[in-house]
PDB file of N, CA and C in Angstrom:
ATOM      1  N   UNK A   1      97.259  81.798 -18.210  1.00  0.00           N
ATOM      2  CA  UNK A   1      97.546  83.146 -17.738  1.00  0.00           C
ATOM      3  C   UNK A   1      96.882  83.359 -16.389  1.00  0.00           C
ATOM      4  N   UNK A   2      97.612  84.413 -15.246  1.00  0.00           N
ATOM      5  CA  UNK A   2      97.282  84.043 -14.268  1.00  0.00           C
ATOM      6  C   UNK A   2      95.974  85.894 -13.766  1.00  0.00           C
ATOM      7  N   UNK A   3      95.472  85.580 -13.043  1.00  0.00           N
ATOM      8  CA  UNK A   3      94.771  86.548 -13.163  1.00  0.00           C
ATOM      9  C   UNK A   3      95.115  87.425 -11.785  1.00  0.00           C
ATOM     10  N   UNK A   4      95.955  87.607 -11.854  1.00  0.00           N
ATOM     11  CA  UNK A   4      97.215  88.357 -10.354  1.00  0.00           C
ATOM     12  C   UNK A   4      97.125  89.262 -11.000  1.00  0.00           C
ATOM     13  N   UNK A   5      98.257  89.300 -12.259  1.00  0.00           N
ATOM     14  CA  UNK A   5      98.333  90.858 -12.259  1.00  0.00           C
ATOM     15  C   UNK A   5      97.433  91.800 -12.944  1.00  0.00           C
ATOM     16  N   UNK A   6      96.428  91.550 -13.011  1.00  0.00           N
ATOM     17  CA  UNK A   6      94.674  92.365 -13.729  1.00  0.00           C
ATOM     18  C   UNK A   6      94.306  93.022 -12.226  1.00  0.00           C
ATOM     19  N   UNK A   7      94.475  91.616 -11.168  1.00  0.00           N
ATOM     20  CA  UNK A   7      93.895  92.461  -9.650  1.00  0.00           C
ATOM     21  C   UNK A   7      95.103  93.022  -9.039  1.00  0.00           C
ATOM     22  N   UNK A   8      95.988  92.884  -9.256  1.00  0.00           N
ATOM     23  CA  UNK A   8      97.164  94.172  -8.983  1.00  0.00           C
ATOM     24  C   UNK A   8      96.930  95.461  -9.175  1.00  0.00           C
ATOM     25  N   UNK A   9      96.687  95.391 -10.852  1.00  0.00           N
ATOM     26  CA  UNK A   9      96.419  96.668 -11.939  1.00  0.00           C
ATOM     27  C   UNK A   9      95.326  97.298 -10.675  1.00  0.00           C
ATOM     28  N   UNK A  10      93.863  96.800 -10.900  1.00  0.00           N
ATOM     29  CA  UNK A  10      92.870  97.003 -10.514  1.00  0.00           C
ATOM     30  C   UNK A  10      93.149  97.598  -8.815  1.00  0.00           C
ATOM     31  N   UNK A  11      93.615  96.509  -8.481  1.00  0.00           N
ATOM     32  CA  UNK A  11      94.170  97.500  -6.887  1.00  0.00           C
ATOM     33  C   UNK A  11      94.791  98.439  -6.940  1.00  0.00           C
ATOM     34  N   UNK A  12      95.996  98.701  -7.654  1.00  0.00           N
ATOM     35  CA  UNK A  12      96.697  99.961  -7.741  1.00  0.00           C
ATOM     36  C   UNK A  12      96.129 101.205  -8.473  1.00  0.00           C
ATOM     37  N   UNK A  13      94.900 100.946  -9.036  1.00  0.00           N
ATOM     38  CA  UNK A  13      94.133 101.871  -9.595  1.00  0.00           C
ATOM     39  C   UNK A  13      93.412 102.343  -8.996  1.00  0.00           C
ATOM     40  N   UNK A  14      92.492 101.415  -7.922  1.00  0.00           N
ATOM     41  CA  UNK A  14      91.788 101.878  -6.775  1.00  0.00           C
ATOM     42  C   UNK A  14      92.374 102.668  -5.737  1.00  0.00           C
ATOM     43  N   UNK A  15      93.455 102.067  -5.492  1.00  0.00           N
ATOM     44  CA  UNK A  15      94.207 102.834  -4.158  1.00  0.00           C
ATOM     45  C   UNK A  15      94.497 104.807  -4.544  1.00  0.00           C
ATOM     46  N   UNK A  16      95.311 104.343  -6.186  1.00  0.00           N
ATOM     47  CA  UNK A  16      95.534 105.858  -6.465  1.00  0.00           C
ATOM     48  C   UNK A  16      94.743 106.585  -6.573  1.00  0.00           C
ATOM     49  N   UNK A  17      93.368 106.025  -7.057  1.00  0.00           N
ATOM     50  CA  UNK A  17      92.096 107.104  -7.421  1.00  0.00           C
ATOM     51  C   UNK A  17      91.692 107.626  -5.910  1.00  0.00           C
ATOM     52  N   UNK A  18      91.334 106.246  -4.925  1.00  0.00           N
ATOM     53  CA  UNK A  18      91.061 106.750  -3.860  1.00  0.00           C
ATOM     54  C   UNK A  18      91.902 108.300  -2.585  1.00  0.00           C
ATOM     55  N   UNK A  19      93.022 108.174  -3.105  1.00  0.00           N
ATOM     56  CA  UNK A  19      93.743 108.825  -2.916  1.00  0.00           C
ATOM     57  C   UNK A  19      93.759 110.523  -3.696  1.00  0.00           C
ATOM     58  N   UNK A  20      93.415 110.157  -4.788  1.00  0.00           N
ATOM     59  CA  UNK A  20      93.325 111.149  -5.967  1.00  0.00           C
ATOM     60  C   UNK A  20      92.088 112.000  -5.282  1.00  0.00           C
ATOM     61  N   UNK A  21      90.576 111.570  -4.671  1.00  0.00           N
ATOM     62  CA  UNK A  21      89.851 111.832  -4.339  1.00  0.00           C
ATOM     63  C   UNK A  21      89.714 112.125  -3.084  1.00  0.00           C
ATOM     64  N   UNK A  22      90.893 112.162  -2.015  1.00  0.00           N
ATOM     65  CA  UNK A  22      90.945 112.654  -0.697  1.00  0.00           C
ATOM     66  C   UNK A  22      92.330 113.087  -0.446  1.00  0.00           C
ATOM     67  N   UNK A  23      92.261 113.636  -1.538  1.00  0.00           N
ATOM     68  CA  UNK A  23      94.166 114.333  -1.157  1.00  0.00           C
ATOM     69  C   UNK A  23      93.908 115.821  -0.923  1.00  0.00           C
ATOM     70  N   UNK A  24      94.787 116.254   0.023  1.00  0.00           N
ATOM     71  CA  UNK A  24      94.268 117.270   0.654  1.00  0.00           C
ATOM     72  C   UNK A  24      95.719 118.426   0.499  1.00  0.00           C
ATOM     73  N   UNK A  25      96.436 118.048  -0.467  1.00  0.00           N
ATOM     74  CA  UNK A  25      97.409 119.292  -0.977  1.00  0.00           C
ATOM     75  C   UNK A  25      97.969 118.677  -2.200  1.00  0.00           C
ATOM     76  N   UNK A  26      98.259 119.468  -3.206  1.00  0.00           N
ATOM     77  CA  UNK A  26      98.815 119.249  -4.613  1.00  0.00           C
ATOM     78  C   UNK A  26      99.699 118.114  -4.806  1.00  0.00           C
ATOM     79  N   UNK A  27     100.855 117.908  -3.815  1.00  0.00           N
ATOM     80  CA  UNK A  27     102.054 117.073  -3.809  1.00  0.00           C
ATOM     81  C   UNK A  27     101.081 115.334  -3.734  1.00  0.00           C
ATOM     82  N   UNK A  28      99.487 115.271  -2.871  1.00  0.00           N
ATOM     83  CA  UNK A  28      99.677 114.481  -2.392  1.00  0.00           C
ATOM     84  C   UNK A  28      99.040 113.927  -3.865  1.00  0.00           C
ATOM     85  N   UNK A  29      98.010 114.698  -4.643  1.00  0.00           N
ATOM     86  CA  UNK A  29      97.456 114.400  -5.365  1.00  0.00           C
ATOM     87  C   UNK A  29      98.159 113.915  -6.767  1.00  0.00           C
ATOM     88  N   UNK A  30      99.128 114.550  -6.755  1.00  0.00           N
ATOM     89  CA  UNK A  30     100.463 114.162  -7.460  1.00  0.00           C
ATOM     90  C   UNK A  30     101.034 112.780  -7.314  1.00  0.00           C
ATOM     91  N   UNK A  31     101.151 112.214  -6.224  1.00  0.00           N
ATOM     92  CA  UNK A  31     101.562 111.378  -5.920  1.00  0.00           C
ATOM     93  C   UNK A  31     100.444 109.833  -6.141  1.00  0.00           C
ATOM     94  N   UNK A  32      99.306 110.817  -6.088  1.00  0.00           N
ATOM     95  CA  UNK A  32      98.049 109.234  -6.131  1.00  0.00           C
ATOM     96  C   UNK A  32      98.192 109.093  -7.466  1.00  0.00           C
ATOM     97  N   UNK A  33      98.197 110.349  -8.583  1.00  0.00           N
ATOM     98  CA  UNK A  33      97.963 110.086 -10.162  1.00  0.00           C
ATOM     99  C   UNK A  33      99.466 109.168 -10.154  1.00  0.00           C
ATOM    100  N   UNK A  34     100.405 109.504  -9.946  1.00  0.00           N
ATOM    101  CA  UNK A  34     101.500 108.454 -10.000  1.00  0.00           C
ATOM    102  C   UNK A  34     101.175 107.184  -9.939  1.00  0.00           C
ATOM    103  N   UNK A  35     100.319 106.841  -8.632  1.00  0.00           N
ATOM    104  CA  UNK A  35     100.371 105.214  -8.591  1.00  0.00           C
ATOM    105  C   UNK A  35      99.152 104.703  -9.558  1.00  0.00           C
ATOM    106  N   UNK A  36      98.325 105.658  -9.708  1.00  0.00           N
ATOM    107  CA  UNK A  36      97.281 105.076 -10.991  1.00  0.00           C
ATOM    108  C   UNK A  36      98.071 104.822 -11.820  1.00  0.00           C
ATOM    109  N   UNK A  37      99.029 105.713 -12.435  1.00  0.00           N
ATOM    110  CA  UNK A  37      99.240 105.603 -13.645  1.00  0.00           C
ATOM    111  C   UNK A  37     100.555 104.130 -13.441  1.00  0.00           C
ATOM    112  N   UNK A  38     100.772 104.187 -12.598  1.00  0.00           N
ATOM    113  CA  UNK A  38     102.023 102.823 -12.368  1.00  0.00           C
ATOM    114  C   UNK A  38     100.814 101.393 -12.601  1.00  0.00           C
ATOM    115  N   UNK A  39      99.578 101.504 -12.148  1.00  0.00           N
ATOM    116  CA  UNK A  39      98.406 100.232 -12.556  1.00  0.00           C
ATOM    117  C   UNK A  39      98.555 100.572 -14.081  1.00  0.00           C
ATOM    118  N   UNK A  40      98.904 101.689 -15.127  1.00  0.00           N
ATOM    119  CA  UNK A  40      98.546 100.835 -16.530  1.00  0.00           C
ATOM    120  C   UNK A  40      99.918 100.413 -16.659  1.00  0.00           C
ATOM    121  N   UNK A  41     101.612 100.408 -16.397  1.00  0.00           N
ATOM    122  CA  UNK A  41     102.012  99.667 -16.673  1.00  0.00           C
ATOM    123  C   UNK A  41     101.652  98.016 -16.367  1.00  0.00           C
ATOM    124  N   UNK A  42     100.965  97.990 -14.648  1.00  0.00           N
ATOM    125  CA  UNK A  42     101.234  96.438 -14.742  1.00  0.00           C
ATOM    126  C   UNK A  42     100.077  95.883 -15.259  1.00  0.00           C
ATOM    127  N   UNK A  43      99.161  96.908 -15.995  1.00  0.00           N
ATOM    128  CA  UNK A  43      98.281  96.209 -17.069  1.00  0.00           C
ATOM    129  C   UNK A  43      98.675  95.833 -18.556  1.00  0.00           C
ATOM    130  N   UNK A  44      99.498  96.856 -18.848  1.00  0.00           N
ATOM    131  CA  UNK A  44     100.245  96.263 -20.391  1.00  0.00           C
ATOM    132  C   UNK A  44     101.018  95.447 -19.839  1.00  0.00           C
ATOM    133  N   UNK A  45     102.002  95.699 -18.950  1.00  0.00           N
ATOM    134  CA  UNK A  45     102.843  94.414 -19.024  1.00  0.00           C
ATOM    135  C   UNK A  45     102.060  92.610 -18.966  1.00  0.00           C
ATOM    136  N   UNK A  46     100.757  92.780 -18.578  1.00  0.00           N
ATOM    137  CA  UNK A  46     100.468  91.728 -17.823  1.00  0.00           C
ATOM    138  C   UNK A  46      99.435  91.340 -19.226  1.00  0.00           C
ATOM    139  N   UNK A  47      98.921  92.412 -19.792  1.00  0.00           N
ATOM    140  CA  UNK A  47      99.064  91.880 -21.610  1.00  0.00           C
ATOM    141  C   UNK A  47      99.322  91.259 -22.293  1.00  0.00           C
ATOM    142  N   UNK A  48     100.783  91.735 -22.222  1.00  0.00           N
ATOM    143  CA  UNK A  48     102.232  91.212 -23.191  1.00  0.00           C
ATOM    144  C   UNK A  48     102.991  90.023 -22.894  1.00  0.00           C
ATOM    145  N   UNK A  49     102.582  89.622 -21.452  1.00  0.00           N
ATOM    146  CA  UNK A  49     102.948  88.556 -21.121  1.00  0.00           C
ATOM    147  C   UNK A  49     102.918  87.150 -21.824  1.00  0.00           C
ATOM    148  N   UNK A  50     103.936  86.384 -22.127  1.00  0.00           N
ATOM    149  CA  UNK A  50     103.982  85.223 -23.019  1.00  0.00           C
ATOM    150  C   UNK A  50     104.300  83.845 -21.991  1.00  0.00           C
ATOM    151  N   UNK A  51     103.874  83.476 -21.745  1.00  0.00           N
ATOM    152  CA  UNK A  51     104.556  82.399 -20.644  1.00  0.00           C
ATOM    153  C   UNK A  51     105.162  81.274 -21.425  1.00  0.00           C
ATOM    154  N   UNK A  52     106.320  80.962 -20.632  1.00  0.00           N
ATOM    155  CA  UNK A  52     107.698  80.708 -21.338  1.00  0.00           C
ATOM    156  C   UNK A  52     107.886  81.614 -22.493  1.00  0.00           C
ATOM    157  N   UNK A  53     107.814  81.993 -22.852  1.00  0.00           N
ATOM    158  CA  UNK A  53     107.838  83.330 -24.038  1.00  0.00           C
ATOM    159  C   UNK A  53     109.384  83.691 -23.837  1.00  0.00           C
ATOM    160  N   UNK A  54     110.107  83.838 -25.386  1.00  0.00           N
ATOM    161  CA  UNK A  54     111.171  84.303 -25.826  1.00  0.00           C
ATOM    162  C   UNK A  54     111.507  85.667 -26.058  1.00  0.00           C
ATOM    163  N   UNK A  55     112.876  86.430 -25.542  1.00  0.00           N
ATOM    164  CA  UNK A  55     113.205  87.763 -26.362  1.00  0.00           C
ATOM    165  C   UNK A  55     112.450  87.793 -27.951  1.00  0.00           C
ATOM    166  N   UNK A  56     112.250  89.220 -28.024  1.00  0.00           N
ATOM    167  CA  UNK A  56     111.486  89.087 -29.364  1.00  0.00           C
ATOM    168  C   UNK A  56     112.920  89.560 -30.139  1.00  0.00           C
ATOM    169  N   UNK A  57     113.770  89.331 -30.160  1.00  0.00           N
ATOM    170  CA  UNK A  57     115.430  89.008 -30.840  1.00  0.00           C
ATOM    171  C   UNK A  57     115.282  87.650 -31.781  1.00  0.00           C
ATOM    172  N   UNK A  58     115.273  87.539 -32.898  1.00  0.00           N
ATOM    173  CA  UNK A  58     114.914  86.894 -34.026  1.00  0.00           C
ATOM    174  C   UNK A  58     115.863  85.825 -34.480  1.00  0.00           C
ATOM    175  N   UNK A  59     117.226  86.815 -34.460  1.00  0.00           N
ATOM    176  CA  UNK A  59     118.251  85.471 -34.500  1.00  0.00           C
ATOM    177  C   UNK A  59     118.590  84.897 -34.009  1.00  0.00           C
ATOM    178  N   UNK A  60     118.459  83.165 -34.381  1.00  0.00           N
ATOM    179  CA  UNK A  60     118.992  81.804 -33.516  1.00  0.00           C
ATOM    180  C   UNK A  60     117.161  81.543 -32.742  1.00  0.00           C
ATOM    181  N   UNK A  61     116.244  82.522 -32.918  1.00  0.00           N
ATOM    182  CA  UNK A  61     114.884  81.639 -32.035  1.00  0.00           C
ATOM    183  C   UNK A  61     114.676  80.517 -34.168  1.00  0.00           C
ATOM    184  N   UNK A  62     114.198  79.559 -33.395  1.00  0.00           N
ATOM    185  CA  UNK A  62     113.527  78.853 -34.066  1.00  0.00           C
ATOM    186  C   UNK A  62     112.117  79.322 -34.461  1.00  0.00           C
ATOM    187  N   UNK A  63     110.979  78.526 -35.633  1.00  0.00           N
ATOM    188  CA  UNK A  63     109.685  79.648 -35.769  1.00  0.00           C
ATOM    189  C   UNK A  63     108.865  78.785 -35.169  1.00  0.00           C
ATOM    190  N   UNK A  64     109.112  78.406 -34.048  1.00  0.00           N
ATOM    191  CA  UNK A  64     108.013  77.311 -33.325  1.00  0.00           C
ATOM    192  C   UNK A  64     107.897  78.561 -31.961  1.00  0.00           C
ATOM    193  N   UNK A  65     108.838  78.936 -31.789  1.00  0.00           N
ATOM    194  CA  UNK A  65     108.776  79.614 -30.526  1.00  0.00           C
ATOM    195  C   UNK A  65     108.004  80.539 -30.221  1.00  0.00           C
ATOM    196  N   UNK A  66     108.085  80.898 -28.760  1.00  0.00           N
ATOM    197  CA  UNK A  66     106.699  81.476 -28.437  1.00  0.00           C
ATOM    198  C   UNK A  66     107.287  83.405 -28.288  1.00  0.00           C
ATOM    199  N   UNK A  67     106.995  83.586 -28.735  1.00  0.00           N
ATOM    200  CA  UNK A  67     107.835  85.174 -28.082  1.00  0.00           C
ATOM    201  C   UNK A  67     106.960  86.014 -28.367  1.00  0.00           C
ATOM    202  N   UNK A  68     107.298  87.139 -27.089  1.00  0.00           N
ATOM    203  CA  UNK A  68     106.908  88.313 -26.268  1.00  0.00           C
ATOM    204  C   UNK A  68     106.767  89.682 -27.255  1.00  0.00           C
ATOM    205  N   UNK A  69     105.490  90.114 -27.132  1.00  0.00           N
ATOM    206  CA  UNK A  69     105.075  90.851 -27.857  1.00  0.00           C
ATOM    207  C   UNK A  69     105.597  92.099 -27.983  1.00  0.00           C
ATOM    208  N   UNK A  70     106.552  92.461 -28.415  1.00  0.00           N
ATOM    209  CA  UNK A  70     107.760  93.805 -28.207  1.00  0.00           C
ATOM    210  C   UNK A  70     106.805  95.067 -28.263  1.00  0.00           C
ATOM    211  N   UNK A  71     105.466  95.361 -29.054  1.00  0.00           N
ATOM    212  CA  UNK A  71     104.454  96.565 -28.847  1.00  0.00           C
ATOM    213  C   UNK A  71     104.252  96.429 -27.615  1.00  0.00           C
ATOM    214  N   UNK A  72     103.844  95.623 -26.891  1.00  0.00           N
ATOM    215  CA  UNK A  72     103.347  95.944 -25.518  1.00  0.00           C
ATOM    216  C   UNK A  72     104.418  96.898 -24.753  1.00  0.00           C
ATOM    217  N   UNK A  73     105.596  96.135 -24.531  1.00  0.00           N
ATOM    218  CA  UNK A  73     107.106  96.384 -24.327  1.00  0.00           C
ATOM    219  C   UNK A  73     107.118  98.079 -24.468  1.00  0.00           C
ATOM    220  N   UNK A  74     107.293  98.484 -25.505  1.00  0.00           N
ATOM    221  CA  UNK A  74     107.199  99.632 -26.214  1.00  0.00           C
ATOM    222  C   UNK A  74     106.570 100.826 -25.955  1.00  0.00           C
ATOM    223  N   UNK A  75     105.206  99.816 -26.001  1.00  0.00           N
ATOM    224  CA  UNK A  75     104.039 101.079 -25.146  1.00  0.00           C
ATOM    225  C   UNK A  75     104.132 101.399 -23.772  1.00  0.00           C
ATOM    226  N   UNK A  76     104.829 100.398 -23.688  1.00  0.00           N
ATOM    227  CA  UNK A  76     105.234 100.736 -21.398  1.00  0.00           C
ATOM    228  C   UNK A  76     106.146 101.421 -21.301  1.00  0.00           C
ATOM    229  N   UNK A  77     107.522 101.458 -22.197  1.00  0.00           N
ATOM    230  CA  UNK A  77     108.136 102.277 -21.983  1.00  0.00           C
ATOM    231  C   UNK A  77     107.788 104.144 -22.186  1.00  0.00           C
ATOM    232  N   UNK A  78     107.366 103.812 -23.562  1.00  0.00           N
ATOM    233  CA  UNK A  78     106.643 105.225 -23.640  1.00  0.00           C
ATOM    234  C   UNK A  78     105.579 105.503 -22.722  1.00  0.00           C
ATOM    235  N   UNK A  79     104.837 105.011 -21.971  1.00  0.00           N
ATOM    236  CA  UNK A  79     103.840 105.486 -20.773  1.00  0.00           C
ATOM    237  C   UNK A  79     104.866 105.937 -19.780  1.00  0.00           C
ATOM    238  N   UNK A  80     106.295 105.418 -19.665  1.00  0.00           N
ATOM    239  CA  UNK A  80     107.022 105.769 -18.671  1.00  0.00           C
ATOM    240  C   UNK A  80     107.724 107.059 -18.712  1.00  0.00           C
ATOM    241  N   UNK A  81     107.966 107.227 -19.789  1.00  0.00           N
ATOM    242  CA  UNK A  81     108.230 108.479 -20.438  1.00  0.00           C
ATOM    243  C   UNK A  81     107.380 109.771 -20.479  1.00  0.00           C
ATOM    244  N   UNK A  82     106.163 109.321 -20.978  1.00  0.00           N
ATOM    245  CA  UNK A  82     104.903 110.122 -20.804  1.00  0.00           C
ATOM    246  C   UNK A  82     104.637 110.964 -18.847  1.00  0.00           C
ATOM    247  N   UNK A  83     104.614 109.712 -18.620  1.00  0.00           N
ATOM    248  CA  UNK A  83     104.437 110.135 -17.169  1.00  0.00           C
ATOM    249  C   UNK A  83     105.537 111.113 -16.447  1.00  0.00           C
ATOM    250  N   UNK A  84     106.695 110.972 -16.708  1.00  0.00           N
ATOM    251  CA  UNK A  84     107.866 111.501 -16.145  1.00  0.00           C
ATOM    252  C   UNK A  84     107.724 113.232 -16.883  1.00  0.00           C
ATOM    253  N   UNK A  85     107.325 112.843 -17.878  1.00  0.00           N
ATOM    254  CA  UNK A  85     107.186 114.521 -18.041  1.00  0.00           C
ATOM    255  C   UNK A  85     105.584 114.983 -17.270  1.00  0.00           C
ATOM    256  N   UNK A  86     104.662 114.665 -17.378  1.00  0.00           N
ATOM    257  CA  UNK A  86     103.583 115.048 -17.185  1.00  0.00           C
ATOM    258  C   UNK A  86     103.799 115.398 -15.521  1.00  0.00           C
ATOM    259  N   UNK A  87     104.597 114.181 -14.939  1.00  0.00           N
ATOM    260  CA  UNK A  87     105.062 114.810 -13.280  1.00  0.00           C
ATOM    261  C   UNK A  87     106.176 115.608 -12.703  1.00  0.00           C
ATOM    262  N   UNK A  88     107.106 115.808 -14.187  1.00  0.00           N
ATOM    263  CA  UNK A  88     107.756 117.317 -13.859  1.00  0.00           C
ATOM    264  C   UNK A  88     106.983 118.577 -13.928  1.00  0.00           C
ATOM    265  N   UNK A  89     105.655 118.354 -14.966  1.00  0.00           N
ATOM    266  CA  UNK A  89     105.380 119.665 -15.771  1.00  0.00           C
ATOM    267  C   UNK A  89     104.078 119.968 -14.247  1.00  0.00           C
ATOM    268  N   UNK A  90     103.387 118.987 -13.627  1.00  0.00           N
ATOM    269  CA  UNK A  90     102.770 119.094 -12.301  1.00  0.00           C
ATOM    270  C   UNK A  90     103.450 120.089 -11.464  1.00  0.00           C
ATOM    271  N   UNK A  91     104.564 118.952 -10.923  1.00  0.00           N
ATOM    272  CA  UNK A  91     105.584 119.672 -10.016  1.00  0.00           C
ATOM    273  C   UNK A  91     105.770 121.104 -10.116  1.00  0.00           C
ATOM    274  N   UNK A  92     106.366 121.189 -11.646  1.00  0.00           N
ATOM    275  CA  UNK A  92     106.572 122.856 -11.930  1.00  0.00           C
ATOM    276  C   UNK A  92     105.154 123.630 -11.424  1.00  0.00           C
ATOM    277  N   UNK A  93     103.947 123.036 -11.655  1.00  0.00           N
ATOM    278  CA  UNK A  93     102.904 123.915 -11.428  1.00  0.00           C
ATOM    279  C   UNK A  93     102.573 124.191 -10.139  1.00  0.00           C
ATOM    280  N   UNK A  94     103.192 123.213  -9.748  1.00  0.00           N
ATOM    281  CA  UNK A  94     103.206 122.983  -7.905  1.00  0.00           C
ATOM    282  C   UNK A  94     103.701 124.219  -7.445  1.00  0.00           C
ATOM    283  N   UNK A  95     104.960 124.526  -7.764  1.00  0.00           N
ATOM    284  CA  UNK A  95     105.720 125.273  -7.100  1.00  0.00           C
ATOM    285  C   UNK A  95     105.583 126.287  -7.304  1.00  0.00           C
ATOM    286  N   UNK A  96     105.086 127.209  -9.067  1.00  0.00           N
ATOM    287  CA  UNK A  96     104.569 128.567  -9.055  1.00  0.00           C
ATOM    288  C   UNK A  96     102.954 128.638  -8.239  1.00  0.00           C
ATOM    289  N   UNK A  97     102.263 127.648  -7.971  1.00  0.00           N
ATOM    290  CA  UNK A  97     101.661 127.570  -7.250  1.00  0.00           C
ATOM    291  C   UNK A  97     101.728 128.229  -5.649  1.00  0.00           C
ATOM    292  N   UNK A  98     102.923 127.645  -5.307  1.00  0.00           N
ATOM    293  CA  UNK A  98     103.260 127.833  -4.018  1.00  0.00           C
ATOM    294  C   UNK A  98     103.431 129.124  -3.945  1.00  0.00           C
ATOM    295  N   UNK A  99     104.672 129.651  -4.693  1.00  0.00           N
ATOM    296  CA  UNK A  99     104.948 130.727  -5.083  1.00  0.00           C
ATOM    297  C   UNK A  99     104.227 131.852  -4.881  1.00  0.00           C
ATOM    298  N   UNK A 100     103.110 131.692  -5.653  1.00  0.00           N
ATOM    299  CA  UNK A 100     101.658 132.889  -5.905  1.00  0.00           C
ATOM    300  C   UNK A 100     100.915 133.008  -4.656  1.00  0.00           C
ATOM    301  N   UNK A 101     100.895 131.800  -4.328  1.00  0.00           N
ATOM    302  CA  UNK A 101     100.145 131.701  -3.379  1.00  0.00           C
ATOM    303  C   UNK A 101     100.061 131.467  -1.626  1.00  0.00           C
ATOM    304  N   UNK A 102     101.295 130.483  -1.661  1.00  0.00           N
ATOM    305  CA  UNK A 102     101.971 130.967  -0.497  1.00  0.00           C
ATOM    306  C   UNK A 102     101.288 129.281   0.397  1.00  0.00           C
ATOM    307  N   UNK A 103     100.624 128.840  -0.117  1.00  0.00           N
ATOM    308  CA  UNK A 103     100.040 127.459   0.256  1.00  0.00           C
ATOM    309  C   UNK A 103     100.017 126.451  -1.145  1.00  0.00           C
ATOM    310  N   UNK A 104      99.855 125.178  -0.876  1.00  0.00           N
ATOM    311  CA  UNK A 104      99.547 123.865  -2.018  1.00  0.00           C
ATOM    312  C   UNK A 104      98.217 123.028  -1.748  1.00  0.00           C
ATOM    313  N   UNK A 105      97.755 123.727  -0.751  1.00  0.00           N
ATOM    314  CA  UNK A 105      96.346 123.287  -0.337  1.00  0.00           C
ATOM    315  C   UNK A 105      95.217 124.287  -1.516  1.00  0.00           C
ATOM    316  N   UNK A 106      94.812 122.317  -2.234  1.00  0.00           N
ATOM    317  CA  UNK A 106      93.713 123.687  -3.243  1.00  0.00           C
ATOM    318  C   UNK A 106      92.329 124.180  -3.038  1.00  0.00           C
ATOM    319  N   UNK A 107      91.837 123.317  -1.155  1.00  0.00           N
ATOM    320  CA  UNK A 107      91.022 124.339  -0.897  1.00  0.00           C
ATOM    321  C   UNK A 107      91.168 126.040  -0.698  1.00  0.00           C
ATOM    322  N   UNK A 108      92.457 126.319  -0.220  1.00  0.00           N
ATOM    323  CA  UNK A 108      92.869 127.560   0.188  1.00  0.00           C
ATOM    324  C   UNK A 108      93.054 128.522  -0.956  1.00  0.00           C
ATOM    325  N   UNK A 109      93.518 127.601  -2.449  1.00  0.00           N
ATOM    326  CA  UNK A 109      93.406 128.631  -3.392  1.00  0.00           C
ATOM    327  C   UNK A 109      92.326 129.421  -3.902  1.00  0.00           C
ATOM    328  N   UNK A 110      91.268 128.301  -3.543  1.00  0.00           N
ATOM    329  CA  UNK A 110      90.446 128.783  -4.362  1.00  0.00           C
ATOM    330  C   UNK A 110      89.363 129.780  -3.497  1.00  0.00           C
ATOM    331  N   UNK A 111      89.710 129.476  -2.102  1.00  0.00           N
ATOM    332  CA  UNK A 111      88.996 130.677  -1.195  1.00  0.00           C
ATOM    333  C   UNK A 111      89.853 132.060  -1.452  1.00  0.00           C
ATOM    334  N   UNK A 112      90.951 132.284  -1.869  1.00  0.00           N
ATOM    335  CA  UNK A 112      91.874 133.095  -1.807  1.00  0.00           C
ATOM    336  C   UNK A 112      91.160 133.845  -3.323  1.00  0.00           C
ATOM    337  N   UNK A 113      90.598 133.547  -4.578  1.00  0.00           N
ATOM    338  CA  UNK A 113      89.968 133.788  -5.621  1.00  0.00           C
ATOM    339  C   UNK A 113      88.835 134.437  -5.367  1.00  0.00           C
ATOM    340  N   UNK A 114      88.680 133.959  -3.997  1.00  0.00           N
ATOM    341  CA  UNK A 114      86.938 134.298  -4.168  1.00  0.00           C
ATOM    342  C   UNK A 114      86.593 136.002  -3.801  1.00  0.00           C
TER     343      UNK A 114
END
């Protein structure tokens, strides 16, 4: 197993956090949790990985064969799922955000509170 895609994961986790931590309006911060969360797919996928590894489709494999762990599979899709709502339900907050407030910069909201 090759140890690429762990420092992929690990880079794309760094980049988004770093980002997460100097984003300077809602959309952008939105956008860094995105690419974090795109590092845990290529950490499950890179999991689940079987090299030479077979569809986990049962009929016609022989029981010598090596095949691909369909939970991993599974759990990536549902993280993909997960995420797609969690970055509509953002978005939406984005925009009554905007709305109320008239900016997406969340230093400005919160001087606007004070």
């Amino acid at each position: 197993m090759s140890v690429y895609p762990y420092l992929v994961a690990v880079w794309l986790f760094g980049i988004g956090l770093w980002g997460v931590i100097n984003a300077r309006n809602y959309i952008n911060l939105i956008i860094c949790l995105t690419v974090v969360q795109g590092s845990t797919y290529v950490l499950l996928l890179a999991i689940g990985y079987v090299k030479h590894g077979e569809a986990p489709i049962f009929a016609g494999i022989g029981t010598k064969s090596r095949i691909v762990d369909p939970i991993v599979q599974a759990l990536t899709l549902t993280d993909v799922v997960v995420e797609a709502t969690v970055l509509a339900l953002l978005l939406a907050l984005v925009v009554q955000a905007s709305k109320r407030y008239g900016t997406i910069d969340p230093d400005a909201i919160v001087r606007m509170r004070d």
